[in-house]
N, C-alpha and C. Protein backbone atom coordinates (compact mmCIF):
# COMPACT_ATOMS: atom_id res chain seq x y z
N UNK A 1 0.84 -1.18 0.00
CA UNK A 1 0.00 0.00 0.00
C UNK A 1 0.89 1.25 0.00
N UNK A 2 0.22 2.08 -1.01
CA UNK A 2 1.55 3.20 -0.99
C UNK A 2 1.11 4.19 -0.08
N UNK A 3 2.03 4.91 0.65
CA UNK A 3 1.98 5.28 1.78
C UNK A 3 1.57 7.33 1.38
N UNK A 4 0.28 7.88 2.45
CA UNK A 4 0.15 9.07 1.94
C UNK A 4 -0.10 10.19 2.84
N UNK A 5 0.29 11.45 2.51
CA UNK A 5 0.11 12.69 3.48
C UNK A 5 -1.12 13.21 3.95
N UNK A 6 -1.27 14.00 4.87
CA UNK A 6 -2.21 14.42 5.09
C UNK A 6 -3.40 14.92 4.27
N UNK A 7 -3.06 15.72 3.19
CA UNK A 7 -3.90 15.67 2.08
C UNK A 7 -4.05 14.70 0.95
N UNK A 8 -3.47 13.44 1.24
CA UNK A 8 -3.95 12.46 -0.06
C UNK A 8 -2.99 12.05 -0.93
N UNK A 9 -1.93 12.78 -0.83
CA UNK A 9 -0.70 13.06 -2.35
C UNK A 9 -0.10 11.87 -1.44
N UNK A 10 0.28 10.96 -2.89
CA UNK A 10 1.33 9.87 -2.53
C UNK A 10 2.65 10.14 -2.19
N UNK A 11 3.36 9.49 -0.89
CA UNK A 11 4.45 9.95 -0.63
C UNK A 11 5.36 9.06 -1.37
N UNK A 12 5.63 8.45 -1.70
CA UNK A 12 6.24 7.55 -2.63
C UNK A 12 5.98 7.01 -3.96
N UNK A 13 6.37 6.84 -5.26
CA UNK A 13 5.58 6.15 -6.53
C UNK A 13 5.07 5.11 -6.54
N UNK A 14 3.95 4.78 -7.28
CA UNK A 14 3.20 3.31 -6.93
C UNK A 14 4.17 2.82 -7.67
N UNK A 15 4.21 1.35 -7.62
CA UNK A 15 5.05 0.01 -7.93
C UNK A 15 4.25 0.32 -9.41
N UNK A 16 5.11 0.17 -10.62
CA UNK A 16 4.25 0.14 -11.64
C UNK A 16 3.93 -1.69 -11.30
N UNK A 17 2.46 -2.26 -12.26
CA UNK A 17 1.43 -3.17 -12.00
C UNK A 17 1.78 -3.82 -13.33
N UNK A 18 2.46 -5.72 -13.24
CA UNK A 18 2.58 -6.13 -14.32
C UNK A 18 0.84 -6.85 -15.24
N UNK A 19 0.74 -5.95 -16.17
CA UNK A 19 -0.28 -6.04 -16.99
C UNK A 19 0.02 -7.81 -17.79
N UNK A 20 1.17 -8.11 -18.67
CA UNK A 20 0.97 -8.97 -19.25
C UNK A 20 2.53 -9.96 -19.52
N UNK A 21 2.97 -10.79 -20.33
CA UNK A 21 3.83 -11.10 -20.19
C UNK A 21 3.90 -11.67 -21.65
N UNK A 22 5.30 -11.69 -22.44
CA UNK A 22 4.86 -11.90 -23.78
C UNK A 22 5.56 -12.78 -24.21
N UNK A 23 5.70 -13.41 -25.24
CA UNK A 23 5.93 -15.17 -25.42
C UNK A 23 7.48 -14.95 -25.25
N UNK A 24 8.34 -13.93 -24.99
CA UNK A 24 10.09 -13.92 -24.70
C UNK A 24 10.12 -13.34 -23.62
N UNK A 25 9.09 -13.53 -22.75
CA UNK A 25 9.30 -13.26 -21.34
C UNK A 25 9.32 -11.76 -21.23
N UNK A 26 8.96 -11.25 -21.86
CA UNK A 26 9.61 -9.71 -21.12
C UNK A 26 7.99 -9.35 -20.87
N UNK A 27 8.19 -8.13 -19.74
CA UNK A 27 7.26 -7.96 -19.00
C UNK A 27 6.84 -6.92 -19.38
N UNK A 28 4.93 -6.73 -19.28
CA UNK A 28 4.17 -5.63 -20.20
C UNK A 28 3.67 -5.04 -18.57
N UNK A 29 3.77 -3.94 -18.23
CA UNK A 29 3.11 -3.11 -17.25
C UNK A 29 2.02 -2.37 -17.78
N UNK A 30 1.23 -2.30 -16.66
CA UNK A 30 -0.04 -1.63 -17.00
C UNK A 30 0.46 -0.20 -17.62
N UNK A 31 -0.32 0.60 -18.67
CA UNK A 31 0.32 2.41 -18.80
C UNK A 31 1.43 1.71 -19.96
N UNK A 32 1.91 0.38 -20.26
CA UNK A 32 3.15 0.60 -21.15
C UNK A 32 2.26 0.35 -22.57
N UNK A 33 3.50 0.79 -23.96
CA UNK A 33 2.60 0.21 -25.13
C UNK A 33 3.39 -1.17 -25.65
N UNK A 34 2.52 -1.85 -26.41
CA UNK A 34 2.66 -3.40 -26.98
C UNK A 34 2.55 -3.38 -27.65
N UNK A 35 2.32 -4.32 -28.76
CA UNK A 35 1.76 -4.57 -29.69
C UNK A 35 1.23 -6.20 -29.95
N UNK A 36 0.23 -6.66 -30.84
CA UNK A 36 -0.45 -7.55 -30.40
C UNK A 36 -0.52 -8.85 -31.81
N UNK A 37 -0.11 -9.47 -32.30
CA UNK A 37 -0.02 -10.27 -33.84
C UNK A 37 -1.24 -10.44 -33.98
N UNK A 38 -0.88 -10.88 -35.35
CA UNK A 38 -2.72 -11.35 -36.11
C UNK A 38 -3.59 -12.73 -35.05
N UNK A 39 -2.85 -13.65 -34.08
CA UNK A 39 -3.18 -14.47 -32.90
C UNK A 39 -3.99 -13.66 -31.91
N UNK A 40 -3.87 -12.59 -31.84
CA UNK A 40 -4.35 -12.29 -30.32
C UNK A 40 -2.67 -11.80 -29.65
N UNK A 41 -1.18 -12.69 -29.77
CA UNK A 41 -0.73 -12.34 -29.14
C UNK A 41 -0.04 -11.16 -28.55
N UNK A 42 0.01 -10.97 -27.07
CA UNK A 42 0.98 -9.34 -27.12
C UNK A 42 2.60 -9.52 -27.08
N UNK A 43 3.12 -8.56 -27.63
CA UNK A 43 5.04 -8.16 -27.49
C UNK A 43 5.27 -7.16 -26.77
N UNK A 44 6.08 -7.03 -26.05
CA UNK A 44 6.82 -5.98 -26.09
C UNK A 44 7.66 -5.26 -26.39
N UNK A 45 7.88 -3.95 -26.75
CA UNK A 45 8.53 -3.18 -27.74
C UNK A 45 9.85 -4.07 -28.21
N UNK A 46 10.49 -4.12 -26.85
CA UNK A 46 11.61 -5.16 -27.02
C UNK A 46 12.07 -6.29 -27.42
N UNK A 47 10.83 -6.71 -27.74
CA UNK A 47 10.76 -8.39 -28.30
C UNK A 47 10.45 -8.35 -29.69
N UNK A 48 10.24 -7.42 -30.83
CA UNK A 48 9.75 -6.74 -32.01
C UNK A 48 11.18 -7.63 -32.83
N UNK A 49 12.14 -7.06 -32.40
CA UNK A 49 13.53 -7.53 -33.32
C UNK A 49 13.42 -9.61 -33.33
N UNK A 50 13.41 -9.59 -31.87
CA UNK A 50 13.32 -11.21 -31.70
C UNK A 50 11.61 -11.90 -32.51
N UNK A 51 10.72 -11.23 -32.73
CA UNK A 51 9.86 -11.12 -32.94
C UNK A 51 10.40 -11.64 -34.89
N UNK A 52 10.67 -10.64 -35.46
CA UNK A 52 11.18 -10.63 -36.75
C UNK A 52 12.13 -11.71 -37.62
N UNK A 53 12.95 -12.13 -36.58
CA UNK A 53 14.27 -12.50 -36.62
C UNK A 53 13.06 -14.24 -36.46
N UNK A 54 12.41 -14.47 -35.77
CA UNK A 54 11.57 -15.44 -35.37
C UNK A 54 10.70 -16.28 -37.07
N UNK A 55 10.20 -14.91 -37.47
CA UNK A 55 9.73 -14.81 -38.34
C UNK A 55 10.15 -15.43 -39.97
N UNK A 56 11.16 -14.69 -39.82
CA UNK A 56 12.20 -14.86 -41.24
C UNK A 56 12.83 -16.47 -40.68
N UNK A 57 13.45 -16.59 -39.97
CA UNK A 57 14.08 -17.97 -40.15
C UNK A 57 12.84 -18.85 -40.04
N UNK A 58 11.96 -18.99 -39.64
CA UNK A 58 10.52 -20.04 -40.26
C UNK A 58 10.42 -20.02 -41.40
N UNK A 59 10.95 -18.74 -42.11
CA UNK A 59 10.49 -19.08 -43.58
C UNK A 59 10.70 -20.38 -44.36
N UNK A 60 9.77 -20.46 -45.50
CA UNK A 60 10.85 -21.78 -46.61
C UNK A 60 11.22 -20.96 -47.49
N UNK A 61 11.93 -21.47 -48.77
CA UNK A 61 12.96 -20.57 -49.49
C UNK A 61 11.67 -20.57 -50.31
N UNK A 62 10.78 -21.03 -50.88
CA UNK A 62 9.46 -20.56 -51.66
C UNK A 62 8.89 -19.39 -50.63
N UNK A 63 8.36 -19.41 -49.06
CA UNK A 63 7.89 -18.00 -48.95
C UNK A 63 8.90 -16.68 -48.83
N UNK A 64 9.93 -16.65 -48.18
CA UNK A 64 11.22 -15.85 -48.58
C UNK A 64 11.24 -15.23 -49.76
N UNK A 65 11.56 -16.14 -50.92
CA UNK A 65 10.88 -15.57 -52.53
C UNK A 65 10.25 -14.96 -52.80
N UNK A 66 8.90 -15.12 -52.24
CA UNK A 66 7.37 -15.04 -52.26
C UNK A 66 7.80 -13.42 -51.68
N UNK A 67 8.23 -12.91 -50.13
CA UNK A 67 8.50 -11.99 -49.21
C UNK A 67 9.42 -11.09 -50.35
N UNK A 68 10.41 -11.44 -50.67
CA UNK A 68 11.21 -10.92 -51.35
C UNK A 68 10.51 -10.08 -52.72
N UNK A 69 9.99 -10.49 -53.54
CA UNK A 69 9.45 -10.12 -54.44
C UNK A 69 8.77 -8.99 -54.18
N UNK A 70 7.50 -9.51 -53.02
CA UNK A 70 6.69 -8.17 -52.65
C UNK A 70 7.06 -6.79 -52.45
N UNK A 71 8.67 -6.87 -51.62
CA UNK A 71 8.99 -5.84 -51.64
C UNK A 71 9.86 -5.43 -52.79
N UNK A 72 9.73 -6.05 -53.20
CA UNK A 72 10.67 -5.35 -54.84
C UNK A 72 9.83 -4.70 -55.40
N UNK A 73 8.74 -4.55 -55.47
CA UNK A 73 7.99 -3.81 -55.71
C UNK A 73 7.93 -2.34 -55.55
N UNK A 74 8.91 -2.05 -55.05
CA UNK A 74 9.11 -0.49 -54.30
C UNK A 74 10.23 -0.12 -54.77
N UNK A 75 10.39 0.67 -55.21
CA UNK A 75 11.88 1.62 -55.67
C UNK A 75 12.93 0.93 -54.70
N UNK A 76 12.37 1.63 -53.41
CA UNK A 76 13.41 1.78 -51.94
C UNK A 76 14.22 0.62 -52.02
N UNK A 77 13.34 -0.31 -51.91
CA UNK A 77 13.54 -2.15 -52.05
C UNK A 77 14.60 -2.29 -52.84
N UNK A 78 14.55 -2.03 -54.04
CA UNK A 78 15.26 -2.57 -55.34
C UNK A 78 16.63 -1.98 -55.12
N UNK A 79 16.56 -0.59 -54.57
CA UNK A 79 17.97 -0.10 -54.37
C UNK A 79 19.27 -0.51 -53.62
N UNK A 80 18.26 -0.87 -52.20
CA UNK A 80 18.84 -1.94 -51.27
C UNK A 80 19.36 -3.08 -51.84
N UNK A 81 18.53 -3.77 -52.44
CA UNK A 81 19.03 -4.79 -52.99
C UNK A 81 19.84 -4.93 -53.57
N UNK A 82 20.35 -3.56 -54.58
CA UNK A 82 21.37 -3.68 -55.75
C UNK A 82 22.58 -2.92 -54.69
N UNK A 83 22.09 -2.68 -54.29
CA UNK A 83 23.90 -1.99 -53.25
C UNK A 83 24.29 -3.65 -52.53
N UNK A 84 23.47 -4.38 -51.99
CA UNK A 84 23.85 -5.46 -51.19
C UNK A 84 24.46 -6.36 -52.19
N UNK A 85 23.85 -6.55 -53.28
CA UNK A 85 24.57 -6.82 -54.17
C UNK A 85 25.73 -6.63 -54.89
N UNK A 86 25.94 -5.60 -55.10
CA UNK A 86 27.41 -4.43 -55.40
C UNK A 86 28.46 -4.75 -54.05
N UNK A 87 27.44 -5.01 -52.77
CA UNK A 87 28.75 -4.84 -51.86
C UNK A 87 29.00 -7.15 -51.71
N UNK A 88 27.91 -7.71 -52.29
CA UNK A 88 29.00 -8.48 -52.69
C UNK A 88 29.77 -9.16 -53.27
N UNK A 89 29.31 -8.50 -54.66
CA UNK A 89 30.34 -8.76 -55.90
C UNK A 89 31.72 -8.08 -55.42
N UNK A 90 31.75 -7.00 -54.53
CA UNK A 90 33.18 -6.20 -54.32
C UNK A 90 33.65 -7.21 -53.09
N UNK A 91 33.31 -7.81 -52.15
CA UNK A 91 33.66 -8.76 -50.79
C UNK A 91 34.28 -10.37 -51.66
N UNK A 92 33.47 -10.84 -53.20
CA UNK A 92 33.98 -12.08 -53.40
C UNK A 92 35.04 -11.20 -54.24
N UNK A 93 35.63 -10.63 -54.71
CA UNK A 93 35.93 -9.82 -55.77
C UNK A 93 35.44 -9.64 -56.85
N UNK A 94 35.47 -8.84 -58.38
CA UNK A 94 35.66 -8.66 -59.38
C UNK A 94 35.75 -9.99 -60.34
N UNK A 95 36.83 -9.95 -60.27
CA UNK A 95 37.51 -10.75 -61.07
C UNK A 95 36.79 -12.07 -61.19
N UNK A 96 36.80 -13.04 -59.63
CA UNK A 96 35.99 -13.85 -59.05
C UNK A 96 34.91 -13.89 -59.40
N UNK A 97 33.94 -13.14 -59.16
CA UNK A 97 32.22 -13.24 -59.38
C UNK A 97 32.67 -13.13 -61.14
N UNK A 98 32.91 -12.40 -62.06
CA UNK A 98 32.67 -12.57 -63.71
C UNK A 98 33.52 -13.06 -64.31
N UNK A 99 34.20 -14.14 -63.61
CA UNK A 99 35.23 -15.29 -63.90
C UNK A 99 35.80 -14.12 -65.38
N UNK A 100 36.37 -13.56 -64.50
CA UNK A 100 37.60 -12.73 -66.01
C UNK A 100 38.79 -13.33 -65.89
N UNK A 101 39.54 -13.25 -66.97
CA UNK A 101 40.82 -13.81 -67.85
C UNK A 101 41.96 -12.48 -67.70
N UNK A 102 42.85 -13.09 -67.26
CA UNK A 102 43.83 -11.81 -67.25
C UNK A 102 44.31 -11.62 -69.13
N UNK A 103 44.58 -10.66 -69.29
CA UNK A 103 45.12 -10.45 -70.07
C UNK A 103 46.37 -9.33 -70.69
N UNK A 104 46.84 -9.08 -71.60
CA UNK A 104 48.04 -8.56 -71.82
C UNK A 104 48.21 -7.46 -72.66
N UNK A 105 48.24 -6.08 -72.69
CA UNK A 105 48.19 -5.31 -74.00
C UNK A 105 49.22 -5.02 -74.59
């Protein structure tokens, strides 16, 4: 019981009140925000990355594809893609990725 002054004002902060608990354990307090999947279930903010990361490795390489595509659909998408690409034709090398022939002038 939180303890109070003569006029009413709490002398100390209430204990925040655990509201919910979400499938990676982390704890939802009453007053905090969540978010909730197409299940019913809730996350917390913090569990969003593990949440994702959860997500994508369930995939099969047909829905991945499937994922992949959709967002190619977008400028933004495609750009990403071609830099990740660029950065790893430059990581295997040049030469390597378009099997080139040295040659002599």
């Amino acid at each position: 019981m939180v303890k109070r002054d003569s006029l009413g004002v709490p002398l100390e902060p209430e204990e925040p009140r655990l509201a919910l608990v979400d499938e990676y354990h982390r704890e939802i307090y009453q007053g905090d925000q969540y978010w909730i999947d197409g299940q019913g279930n809730p996350y917390a903010n913090g569990s969003l990355y593990q949440y994702a990361d959860d997500y994508v490795q369930s995939l099969t390489l047909a829905e991945a594809w499937e994922e992949l595509n959709n967002l190619l659909k977008t400028g933004e998408t495609e750009e990403l893609l071609k830099d990740t690409l660029y950065e790893s034709i430059i990581a295997n090398g040049v030469i390597t990725t378009f099997d080139m022939e040295e040659a002599e002038a």
